[in-house]
Protein backbone atom coordinates (compact mmCIF):
# COMPACT_ATOMS: atom_id res chain seq x y z
CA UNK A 1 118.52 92.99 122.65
CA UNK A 2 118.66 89.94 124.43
CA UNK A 3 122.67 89.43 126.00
CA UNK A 4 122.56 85.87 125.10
CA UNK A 5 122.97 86.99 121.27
CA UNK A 6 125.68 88.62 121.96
CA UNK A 7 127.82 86.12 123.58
CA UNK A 8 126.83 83.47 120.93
CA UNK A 9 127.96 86.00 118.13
CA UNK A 10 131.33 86.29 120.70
CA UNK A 11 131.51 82.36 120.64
CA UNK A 12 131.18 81.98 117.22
CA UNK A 13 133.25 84.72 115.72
CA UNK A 14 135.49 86.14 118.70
CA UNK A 15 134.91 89.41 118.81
CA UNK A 16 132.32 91.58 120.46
CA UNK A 17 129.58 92.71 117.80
CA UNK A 18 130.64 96.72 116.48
CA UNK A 19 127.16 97.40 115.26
CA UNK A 20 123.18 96.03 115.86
CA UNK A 21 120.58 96.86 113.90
CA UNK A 22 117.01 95.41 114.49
CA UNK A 23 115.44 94.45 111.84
CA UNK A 24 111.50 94.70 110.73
CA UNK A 25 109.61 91.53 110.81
CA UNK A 26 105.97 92.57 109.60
CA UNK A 27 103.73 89.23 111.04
CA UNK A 28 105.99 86.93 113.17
CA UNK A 29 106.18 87.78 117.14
CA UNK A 30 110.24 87.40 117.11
CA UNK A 31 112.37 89.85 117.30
CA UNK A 32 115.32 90.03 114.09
CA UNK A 33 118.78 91.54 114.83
CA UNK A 34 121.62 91.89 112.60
CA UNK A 35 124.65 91.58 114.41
CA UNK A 36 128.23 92.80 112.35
CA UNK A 37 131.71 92.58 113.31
CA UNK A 38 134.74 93.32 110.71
CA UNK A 39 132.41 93.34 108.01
CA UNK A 40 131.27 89.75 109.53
CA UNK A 41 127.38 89.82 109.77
CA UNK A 42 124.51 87.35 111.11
CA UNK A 43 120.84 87.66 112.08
CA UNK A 44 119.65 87.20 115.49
CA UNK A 45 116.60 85.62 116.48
CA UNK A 46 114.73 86.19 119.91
CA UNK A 47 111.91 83.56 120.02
CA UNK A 48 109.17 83.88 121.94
CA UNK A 49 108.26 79.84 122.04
CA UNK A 50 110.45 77.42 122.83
CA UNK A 51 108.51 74.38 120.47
CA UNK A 52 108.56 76.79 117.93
CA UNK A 53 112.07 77.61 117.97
CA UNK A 54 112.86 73.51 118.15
CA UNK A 55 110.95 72.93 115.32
CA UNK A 56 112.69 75.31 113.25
CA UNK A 57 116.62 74.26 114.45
CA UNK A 58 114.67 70.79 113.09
CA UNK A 59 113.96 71.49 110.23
CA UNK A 60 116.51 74.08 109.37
CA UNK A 61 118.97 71.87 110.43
CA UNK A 62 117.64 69.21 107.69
CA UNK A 63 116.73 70.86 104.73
CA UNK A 64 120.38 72.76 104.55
CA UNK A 65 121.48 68.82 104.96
CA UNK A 66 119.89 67.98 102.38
CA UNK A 67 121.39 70.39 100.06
CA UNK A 68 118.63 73.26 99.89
CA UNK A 69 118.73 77.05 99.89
CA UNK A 70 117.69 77.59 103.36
CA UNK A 71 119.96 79.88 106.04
CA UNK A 72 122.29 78.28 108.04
CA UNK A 73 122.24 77.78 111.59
CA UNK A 74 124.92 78.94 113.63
CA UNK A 75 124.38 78.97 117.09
CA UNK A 76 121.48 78.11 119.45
CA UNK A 77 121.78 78.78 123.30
CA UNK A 78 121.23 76.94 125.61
CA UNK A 79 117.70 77.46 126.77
CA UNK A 80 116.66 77.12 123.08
CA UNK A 81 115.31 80.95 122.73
CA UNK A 82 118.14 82.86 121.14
CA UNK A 83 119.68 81.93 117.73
CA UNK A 84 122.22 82.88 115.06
CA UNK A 85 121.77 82.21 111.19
CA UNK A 86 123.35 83.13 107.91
CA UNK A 87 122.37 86.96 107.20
CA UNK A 88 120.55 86.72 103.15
CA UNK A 89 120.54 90.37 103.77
CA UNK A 90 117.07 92.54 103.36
CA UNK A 91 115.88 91.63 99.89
CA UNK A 92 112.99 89.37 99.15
CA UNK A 93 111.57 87.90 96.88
CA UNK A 94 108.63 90.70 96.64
CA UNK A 95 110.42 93.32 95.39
CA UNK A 96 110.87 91.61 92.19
CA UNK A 97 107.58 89.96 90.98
CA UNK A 98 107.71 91.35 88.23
CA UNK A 99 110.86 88.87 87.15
CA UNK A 100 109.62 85.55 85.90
CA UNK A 101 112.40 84.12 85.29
CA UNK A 102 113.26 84.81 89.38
CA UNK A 103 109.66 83.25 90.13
CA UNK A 104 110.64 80.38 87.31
CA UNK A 105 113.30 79.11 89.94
CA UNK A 106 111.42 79.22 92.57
CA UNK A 107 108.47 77.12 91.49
CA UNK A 108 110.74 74.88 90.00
CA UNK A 109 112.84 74.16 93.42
CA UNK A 110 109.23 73.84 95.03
CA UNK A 111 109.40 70.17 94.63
CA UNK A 112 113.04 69.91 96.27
CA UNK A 113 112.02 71.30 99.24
CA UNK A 114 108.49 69.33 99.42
CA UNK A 115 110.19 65.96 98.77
CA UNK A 116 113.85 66.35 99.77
CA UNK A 117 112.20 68.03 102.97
CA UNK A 118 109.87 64.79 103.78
CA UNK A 119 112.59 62.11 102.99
CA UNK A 120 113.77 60.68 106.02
CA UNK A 121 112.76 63.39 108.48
CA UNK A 122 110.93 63.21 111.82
CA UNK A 123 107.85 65.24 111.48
CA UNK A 124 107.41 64.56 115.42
CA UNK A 125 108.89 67.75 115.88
CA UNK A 126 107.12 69.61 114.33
CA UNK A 127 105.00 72.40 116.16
CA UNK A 128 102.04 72.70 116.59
CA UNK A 129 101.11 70.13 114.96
CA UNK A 130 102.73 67.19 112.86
CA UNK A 131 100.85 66.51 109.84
CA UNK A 132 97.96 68.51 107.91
CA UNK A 133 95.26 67.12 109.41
CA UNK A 134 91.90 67.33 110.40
CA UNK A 135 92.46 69.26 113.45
CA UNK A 136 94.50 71.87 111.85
CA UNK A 137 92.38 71.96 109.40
CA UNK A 138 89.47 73.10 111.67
CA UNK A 139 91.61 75.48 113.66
CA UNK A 140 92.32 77.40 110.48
CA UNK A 141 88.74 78.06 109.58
CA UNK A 142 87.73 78.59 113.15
CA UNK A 143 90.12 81.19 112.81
CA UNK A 144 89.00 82.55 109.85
CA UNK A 145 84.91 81.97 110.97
CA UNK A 146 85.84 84.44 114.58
CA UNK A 147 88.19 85.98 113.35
CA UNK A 148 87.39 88.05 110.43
CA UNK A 149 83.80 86.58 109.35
CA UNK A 150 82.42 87.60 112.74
CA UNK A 151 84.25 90.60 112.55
CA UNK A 152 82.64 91.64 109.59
CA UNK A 153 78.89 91.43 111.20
CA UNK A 154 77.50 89.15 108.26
CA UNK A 155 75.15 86.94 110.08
CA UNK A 156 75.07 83.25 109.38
CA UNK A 157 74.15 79.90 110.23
CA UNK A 158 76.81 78.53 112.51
CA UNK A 159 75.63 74.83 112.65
CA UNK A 160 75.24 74.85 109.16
CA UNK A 161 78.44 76.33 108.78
CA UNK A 162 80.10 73.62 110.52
CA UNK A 163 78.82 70.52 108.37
CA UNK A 164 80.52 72.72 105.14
CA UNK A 165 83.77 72.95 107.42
CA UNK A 166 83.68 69.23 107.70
CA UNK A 167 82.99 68.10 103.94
CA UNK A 168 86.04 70.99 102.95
CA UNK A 169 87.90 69.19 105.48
CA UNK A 170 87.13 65.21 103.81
CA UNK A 171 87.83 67.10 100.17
CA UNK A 172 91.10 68.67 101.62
CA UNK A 173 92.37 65.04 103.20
CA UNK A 174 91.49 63.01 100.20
CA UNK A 175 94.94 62.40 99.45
CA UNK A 176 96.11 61.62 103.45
CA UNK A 177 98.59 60.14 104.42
CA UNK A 178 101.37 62.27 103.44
CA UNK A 179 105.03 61.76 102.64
CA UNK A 180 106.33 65.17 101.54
CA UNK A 181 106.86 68.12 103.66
CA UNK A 182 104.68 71.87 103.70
CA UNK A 183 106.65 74.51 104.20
CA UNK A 184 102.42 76.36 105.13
CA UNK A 185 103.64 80.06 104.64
CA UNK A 186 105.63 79.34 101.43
CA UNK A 187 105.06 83.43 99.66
CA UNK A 188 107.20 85.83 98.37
CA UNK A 189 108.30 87.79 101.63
CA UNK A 190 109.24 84.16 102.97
CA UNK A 191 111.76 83.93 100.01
CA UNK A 192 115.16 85.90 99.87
CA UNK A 193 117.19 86.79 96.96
CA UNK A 194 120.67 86.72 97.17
CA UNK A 195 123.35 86.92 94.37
CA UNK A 196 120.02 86.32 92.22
CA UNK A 197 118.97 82.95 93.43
CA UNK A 198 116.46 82.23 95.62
CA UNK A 199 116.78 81.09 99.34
CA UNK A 200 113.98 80.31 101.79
CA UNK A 201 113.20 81.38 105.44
CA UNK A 202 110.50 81.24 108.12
CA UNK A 203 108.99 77.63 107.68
CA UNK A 204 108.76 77.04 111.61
CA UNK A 205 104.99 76.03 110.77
CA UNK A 206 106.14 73.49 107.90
CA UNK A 207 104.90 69.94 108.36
CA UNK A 208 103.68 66.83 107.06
CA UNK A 209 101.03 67.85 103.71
CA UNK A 210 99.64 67.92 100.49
CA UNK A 211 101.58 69.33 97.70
CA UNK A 212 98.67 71.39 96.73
CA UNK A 213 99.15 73.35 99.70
CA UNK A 214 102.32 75.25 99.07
CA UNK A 215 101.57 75.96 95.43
CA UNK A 216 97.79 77.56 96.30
CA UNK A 217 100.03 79.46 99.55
CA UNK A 218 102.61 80.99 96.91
CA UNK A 219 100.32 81.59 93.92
CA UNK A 220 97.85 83.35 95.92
CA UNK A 221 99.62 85.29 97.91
CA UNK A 222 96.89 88.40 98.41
CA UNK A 223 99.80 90.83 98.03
CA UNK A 224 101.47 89.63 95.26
CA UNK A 225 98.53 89.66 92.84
CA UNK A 226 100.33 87.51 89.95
CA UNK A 227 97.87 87.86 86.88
CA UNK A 228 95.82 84.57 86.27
CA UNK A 229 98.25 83.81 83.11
CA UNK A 230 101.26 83.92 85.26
CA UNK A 231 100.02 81.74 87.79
CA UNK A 232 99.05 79.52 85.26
CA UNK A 233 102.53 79.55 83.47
CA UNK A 234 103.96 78.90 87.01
CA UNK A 235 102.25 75.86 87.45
CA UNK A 236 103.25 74.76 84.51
CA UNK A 237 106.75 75.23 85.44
CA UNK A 238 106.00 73.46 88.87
CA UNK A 239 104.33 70.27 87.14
CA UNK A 240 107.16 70.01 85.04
CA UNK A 241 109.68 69.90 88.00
CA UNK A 242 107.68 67.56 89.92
CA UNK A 243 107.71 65.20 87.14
CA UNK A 244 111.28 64.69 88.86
CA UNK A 245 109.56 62.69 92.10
CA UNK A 246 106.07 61.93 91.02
CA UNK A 247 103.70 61.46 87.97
CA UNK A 248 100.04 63.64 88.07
CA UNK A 249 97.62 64.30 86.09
CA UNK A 250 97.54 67.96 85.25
CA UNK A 251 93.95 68.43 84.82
CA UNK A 252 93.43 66.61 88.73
CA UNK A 253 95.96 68.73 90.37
CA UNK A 254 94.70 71.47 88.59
CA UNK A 255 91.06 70.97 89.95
CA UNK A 256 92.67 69.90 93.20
CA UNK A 257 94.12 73.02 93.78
CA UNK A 258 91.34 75.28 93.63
CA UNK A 259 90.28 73.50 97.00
CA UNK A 260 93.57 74.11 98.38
CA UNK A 261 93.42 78.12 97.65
CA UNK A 262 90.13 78.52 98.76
CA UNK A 263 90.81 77.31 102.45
CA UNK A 264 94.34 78.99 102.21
CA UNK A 265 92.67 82.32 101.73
CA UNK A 266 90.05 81.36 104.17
CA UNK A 267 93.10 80.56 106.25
CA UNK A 268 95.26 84.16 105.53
CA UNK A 269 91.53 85.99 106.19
CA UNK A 270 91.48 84.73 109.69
CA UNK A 271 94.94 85.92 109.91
CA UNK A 272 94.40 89.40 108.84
CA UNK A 273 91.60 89.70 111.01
CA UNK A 274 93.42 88.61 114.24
CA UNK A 275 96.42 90.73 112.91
CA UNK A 276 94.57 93.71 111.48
CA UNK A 277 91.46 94.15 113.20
CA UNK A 278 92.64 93.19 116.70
CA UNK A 279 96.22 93.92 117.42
CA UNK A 280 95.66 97.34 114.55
CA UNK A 281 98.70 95.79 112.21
CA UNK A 282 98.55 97.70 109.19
CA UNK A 283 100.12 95.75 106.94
CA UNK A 284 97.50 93.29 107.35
CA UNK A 285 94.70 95.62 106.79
CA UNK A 286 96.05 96.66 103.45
CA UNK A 287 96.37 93.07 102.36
CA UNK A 288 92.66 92.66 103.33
CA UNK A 289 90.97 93.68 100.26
CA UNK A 290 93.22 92.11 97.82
CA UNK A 291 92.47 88.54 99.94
CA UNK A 292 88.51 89.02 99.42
CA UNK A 293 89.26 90.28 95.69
CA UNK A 294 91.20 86.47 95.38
CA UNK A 295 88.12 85.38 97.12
CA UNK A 296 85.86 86.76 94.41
CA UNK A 297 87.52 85.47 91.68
CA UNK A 298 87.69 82.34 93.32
CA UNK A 299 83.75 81.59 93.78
CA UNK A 300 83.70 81.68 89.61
CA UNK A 301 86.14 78.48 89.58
CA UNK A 302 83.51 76.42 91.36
CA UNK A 303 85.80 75.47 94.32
CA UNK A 304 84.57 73.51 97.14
CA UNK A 305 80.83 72.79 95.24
CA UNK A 306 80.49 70.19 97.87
CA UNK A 307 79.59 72.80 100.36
CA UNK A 308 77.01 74.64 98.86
CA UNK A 309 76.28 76.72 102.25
CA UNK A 310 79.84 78.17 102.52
CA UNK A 311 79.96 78.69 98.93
CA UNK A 312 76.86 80.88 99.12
CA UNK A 313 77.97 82.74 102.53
CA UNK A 314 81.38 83.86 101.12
CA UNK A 315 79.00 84.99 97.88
CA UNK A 316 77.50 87.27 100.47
CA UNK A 317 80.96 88.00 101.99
CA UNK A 318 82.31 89.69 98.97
CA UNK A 319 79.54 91.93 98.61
CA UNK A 320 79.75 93.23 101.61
CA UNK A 321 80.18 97.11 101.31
CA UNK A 322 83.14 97.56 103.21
CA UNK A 323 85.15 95.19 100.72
CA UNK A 324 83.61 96.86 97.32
CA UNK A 325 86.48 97.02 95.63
CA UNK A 326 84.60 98.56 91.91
CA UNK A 327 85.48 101.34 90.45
CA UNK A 328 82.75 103.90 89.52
CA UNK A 329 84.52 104.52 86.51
CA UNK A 330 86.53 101.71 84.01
CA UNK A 331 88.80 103.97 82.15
CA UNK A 332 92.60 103.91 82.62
CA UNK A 333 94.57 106.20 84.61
CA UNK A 334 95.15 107.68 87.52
CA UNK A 335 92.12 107.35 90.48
CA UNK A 336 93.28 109.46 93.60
CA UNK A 337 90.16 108.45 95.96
CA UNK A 338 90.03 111.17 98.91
CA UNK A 339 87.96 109.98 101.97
CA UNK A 340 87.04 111.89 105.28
CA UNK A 341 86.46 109.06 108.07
CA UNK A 342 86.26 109.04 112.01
CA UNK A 343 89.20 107.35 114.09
CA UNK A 344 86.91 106.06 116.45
CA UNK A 345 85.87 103.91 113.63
CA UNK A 346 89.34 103.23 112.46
CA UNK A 347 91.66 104.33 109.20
CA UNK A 348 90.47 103.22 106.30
CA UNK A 349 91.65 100.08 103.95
CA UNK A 350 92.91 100.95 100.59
CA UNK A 351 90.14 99.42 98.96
CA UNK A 352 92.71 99.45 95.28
CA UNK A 353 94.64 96.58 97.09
CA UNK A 354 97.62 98.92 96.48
CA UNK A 355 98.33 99.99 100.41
CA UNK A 356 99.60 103.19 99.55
CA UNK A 357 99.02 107.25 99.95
CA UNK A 358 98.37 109.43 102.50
CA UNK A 359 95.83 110.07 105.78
CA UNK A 360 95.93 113.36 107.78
CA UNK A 361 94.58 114.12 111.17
CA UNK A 362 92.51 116.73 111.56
CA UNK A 363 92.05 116.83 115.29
CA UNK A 364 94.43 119.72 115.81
CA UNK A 365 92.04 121.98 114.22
CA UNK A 366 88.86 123.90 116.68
CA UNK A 367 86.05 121.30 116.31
CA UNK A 368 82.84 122.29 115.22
CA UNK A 369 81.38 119.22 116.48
CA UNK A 370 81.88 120.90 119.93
CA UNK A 371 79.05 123.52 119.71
CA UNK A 372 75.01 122.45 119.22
CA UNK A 373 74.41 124.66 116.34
CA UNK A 374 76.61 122.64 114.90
CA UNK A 375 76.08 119.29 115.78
CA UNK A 376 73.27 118.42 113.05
CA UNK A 377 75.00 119.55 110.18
CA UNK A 378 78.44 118.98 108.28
CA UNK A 379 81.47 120.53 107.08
CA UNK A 380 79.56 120.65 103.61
CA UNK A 381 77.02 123.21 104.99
CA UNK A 382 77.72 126.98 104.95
CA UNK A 383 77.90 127.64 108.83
CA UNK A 384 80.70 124.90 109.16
CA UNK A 385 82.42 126.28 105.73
CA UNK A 386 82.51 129.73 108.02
CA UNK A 387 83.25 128.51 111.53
CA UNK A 388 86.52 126.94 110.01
CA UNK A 389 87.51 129.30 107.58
CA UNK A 390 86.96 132.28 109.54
CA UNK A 391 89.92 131.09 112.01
CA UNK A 392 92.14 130.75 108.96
CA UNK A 393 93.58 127.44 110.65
CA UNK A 394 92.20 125.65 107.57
CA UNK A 395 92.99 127.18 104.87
CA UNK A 396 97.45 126.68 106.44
CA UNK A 397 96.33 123.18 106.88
CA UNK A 398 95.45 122.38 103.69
CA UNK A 399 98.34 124.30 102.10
CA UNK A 400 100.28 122.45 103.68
CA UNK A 401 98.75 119.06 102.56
CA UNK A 402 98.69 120.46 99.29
CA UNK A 403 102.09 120.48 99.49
CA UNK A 404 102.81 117.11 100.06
CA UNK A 405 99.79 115.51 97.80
CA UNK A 406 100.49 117.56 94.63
CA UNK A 407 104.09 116.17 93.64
CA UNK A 408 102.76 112.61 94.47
CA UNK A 409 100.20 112.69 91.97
CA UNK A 410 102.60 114.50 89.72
CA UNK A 411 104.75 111.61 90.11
CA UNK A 412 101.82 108.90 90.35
CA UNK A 413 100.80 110.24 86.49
CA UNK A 414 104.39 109.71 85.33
CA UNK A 415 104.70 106.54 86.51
CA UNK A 416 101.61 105.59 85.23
CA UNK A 417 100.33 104.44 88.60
CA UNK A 418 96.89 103.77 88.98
CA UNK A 419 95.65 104.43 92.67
CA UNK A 420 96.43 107.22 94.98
CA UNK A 421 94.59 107.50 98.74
CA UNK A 422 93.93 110.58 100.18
CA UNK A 423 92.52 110.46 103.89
CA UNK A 424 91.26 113.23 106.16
CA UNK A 425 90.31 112.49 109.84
CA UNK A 426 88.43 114.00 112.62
CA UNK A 427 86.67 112.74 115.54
CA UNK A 428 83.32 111.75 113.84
CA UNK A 429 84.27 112.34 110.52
CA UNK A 430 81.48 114.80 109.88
CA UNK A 431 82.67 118.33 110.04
CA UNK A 432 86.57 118.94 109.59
CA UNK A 433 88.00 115.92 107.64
CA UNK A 434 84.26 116.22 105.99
CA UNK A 435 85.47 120.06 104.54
CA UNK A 436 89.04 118.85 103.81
CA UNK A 437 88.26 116.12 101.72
CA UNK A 438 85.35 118.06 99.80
CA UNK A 439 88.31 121.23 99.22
CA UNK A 440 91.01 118.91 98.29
CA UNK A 441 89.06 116.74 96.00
CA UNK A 442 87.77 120.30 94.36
CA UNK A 443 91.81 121.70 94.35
CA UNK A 444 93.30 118.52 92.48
CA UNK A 445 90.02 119.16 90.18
CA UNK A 446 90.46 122.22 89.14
CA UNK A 447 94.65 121.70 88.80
CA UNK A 448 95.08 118.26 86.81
CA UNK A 449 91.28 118.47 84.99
CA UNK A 450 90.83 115.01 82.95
CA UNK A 451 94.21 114.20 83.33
CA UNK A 452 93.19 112.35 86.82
CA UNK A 453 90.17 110.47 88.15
CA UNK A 454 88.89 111.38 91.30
CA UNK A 455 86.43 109.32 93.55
CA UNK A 456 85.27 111.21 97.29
CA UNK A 457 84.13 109.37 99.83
CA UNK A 458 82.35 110.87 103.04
CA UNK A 459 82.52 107.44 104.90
CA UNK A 460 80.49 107.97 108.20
CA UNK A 461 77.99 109.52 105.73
CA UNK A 462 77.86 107.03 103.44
CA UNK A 463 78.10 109.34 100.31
CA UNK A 464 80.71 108.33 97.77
CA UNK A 465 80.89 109.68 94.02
CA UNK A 466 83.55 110.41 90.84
CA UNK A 467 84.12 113.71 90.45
């Protein structure tokens, strides 16, 4: 930890700090402490950029002026890269989506921060940009364009591409200038709960925008998944609060928006691409699939018809086989989906949108794949099935995975959850995670019967079926 926190937390509460903790920040490149002392505690910040860290003290600094559920800022040194704020403590708002009446409140103070955040504030701090404009606006799908839909190896007409980015761009700006503030990354993990209200954190990016924008950023968070009704309700409960600083008409904003959530997930795409697929964070490969599913859903609304070429390149996106996200069978209940892949290709995405379950490495075992006679064939074939049981190394393995994957299912059915992953690696995913996905997915077989769903997938072989 950076020593600078420490003296501020000595200037500010006179005594040396008895306990630090750091704390787990899944996206952002700063570094979270929390700092206690006599049952005192606050959160350190390390910043990694100083225009960032200005904007926030900015804009921190003027929302909790203006009355609004944001942390407090308690110290700032003197180079501008360490701070202290108010500790909310760890829970956010995403552990309780399932509470309306906690989601209620938070749509409902929406407009506070949006209007009460705009009214006499300097957006010339703001970093990296000051408004929502059309320069950001093209940064965020150049992001998403080379970021993820290069990534993903679907050819496409760049030039072409372009012209759509600019008419999304005119439909996006229609409403320019702006008065009221974006907070940009306004989602559940970005809200705190504390003594059951809400509180808000991390809007370093917020600047001058469209109210659209926040509404599409919290509604469609990938994660969150809120069922169409719900968001509906929700914006309900927003348009009723922003009676409060402006009249709309419910039927425009409502059509308005659907612009707004397409280039927002275009927007959190790029993002998971540059996080997932490029610095390997997992968190943003699990959120992956339920972004395109949002996507999907999306192209039925008939968002952004005045760019006919995107429209029909993201139709291609979604079909994509690495984001088919059907199930091969409709019923309810439990689907454990076991996979055998290669790591040089990567672990795979929970394709349920769930990010959960398990993946076991199968290097430690003798490979096959090291011998000729081998080389051709797979750990479905008979020679294979002998060269790794004969050594008896697989057979303890999978014991002890057994171990492990039978009381989660056990659990999973009386839960009533609906997805469990079950992964088995190797080095080309043809010969030893290949044989302990095929005797796993024939074990939970034979022990739960009906009682579970089961989908294999050999992914380097392109063979996937229900059991």
């Amino acid at each position: 930890m950076n020593p600078e926190l420490d003296r501020l937390f000595v200037k500010v509460t006179g005594m040396e700090p008895s306990a630090v903790s750091r704390l787990t920040a899944a996206g952002s490149n700063r570094v979270y402490y929390r700092l206690e002392s006599d049952g005192r505690t606050l959160v350190g910040v390390e910043g990694t950029n100083a225009d960032e860290n200005a904007a926030f003290f900015a804009i921190c600094r003027h929302l909790h002026a203006a009355g609004l559920p944001v942390p407090e800022l308690v110290a700032v040194s003197d180079d501008g890269m360490c701070y202290l704020q108010q500790d909310l403590g760890d829970d956010s708002l995403f552990a309780h989506l399932d509470n309306t009446a906690l989601l209620e409140k938070v749509m409902a103070l929406l407009p506070d921060l949006q209007f009460k955040g705009g009214r006499d504030f300097d957006f010339r701090v703001c970093f990296p940009t000051v408004s929502f404009d059309r320069r950001s606006i093209m940064w965020d799908l150049n992001y998403f364009k080379y970021c993820f839909l290069k990534a993903t190896g679907l050819e496409f007409h760049e030039a072409r591409l372009e012209d759509d980015f600019e008419r999304l761009a005119d439909v996006l700006l229609k409403d320019a200038p702006y008065d009221t503030f974006m907070y940009r990354d306004f989602q559940a993990r970005n809200v705190m709960v504390k003594d059951s209200q809400p509180w808000f954190i991390d809007f370093q990016g917020g600047r001058r925008g469209p109210i659209e924008y926040d509404v599409a950023s919290f509604l469609w968070q990938a994660r969150a998944a809120y069922p169409d009704g719900l968001r509906q309700h929700l914006i309900d409960v927003y348009l009723e609060s922003l009676k409060r600083y402006r009249a709309v008409d419910a039927s425009e904003f409502r059509k308005s928006l659907m612009n707004f959530v397409l280039f927002r997930t275009l927007q959190v795409l790029g993002a998971y691409g540059y996080r997932g697929y490029f610095e390997h964070k997992p968190h943003f490969l699990q959120s992956i699939p339920a972004a395109i599913s949002n996507l999907r859903s999306l192209l039925d609304t008939g968002a952004a018809a005045e760019c006919p070429y995107l429209t029909g390149l993201l139709s291609s996106l979604v079909r994509l086989p690495q984001f088919d996200m059907q199930p091969l069978r409709a019923d309810d209940g439990l689907t454990v989906h076991i996979m055998s892949f290669s790591y040089r290709k990567g672990i795979p995405l929970d394709s349920s949108g769930n990010g959960g379950g398990f993946v076991f490495d199968c290097r430690s075992m003798h490979n096959p794949g090291k011998y000729e006679e081998y080389r051709q064939i797979t750990g479905a074939d008979e020679p294979v099935i002998k060269f790794l049981e004969e050594r008896g190394e697989v057979q303890k393995y999978l014991e002890n995975v057994y171990g492990l994957i039978v009381p989660a299912v056990e659990k999973y059915l009386k839960r009533g959850f609906t997805d469990l992953m079950v992964c088995f690696g190797c080095t080309g995913g043809q010969h030893r995670s290949l044989y302990c996905a095929d005797h796993t997915a024939a074990f939970l077989k034979e022990k739960f019967g009906d009682s579970i769903h089961i989908l294999l997938e050999h992914r380097e072989q392109g063979i996937r079926r229900e059991l």
